[in-house]
Protein backbone atom coordinates (compact mmCIF):
# COMPACT_ATOMS: atom_id res chain seq x y z
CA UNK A 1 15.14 15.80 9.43
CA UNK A 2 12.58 13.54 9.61
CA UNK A 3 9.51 14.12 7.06
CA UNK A 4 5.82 12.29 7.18
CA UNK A 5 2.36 12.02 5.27
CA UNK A 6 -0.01 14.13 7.31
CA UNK A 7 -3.44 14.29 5.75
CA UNK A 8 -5.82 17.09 6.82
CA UNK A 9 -10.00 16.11 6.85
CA UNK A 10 -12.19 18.52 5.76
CA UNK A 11 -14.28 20.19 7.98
CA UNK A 12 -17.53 19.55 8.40
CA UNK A 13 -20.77 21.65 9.76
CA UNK A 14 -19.95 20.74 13.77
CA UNK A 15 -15.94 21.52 13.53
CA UNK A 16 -16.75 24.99 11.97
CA UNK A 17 -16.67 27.10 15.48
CA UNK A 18 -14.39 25.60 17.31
CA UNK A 19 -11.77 25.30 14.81
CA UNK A 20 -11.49 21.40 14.92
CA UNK A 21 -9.28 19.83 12.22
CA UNK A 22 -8.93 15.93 12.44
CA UNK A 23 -5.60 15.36 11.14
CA UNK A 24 -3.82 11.51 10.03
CA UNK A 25 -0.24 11.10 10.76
CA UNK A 26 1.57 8.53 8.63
CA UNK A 27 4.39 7.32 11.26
CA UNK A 28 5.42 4.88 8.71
CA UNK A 29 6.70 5.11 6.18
CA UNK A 30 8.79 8.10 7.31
CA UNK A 31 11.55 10.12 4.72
CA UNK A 32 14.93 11.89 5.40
CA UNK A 33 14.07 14.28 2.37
CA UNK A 34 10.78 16.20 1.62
CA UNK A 35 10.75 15.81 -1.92
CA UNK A 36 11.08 12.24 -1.19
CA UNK A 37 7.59 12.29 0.62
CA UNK A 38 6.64 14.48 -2.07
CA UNK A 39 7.13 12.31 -4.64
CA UNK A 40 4.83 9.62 -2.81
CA UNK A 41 2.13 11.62 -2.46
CA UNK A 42 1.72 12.42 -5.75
CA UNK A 43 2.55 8.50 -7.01
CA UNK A 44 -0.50 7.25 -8.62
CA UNK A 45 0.76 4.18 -7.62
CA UNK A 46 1.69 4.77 -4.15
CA UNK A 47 -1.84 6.21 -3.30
CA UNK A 48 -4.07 3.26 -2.96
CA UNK A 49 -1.81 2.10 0.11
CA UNK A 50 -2.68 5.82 1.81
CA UNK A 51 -6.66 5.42 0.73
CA UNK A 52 -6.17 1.58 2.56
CA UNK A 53 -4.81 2.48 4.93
CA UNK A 54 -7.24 5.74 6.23
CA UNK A 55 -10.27 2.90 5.39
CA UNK A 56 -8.64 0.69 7.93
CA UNK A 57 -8.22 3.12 10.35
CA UNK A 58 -11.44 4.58 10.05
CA UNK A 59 -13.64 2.32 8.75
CA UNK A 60 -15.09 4.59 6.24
CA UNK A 61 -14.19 7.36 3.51
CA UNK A 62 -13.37 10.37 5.05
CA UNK A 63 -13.26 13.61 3.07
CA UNK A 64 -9.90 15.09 2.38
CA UNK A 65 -9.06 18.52 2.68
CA UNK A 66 -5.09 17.61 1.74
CA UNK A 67 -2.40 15.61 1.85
CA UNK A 68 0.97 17.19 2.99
CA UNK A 69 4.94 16.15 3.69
CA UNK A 70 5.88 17.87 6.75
CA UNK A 71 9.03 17.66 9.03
CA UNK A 72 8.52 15.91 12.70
CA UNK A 73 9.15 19.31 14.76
CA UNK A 74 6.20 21.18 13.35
CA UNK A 75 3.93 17.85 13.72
CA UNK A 76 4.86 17.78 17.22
CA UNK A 77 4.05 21.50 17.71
CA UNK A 78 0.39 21.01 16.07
CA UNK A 79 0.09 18.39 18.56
CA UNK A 80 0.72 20.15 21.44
CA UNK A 81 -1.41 22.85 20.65
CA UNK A 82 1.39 25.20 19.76
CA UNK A 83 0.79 25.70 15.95
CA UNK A 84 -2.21 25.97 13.74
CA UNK A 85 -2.78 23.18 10.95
């Protein structure tokens, strides 16, 4: 199975009744084994590359509900509007 970084935002005033959640899929690096991701996601030394990253993507700090390991499927699922975050 194939695990990846999925941060959730916080939601702000706007998002709060529509039940909008902006969510960042990390497609790379990708792991065969959660508690592989897991253990990068709590690396102090692995979590400057996810902060980078987010900045380059969105050009500014977002706020951060969480940061999560979950398997492809249920990413997939979220995406198509067939599961919750």
């Amino acid at each position: 199975m194939k695990w990846l970084i999925v941060v959730i935002f916080a939601m702000g005033p706007a998002d709060i009744g529509n039940n909008a959640r902006d969510i960042y899929v990390f497609t790379d690096p990708y792991y065969e084994e959660k508690h592989l991701c897991e253990a990068s996601i709590t690396d102090p030394q692995y979590i400057p590359f996810l902060v980078q990253k987010l900045l380059v993507e969105y050009g500014k700090p977002q706020k951060i509900e969480s940061v999560v390991c979950v398997d492809e499927e249920t990413i997939d699922r979220v995406l198509n509007g067939e599961q919750a975050v």
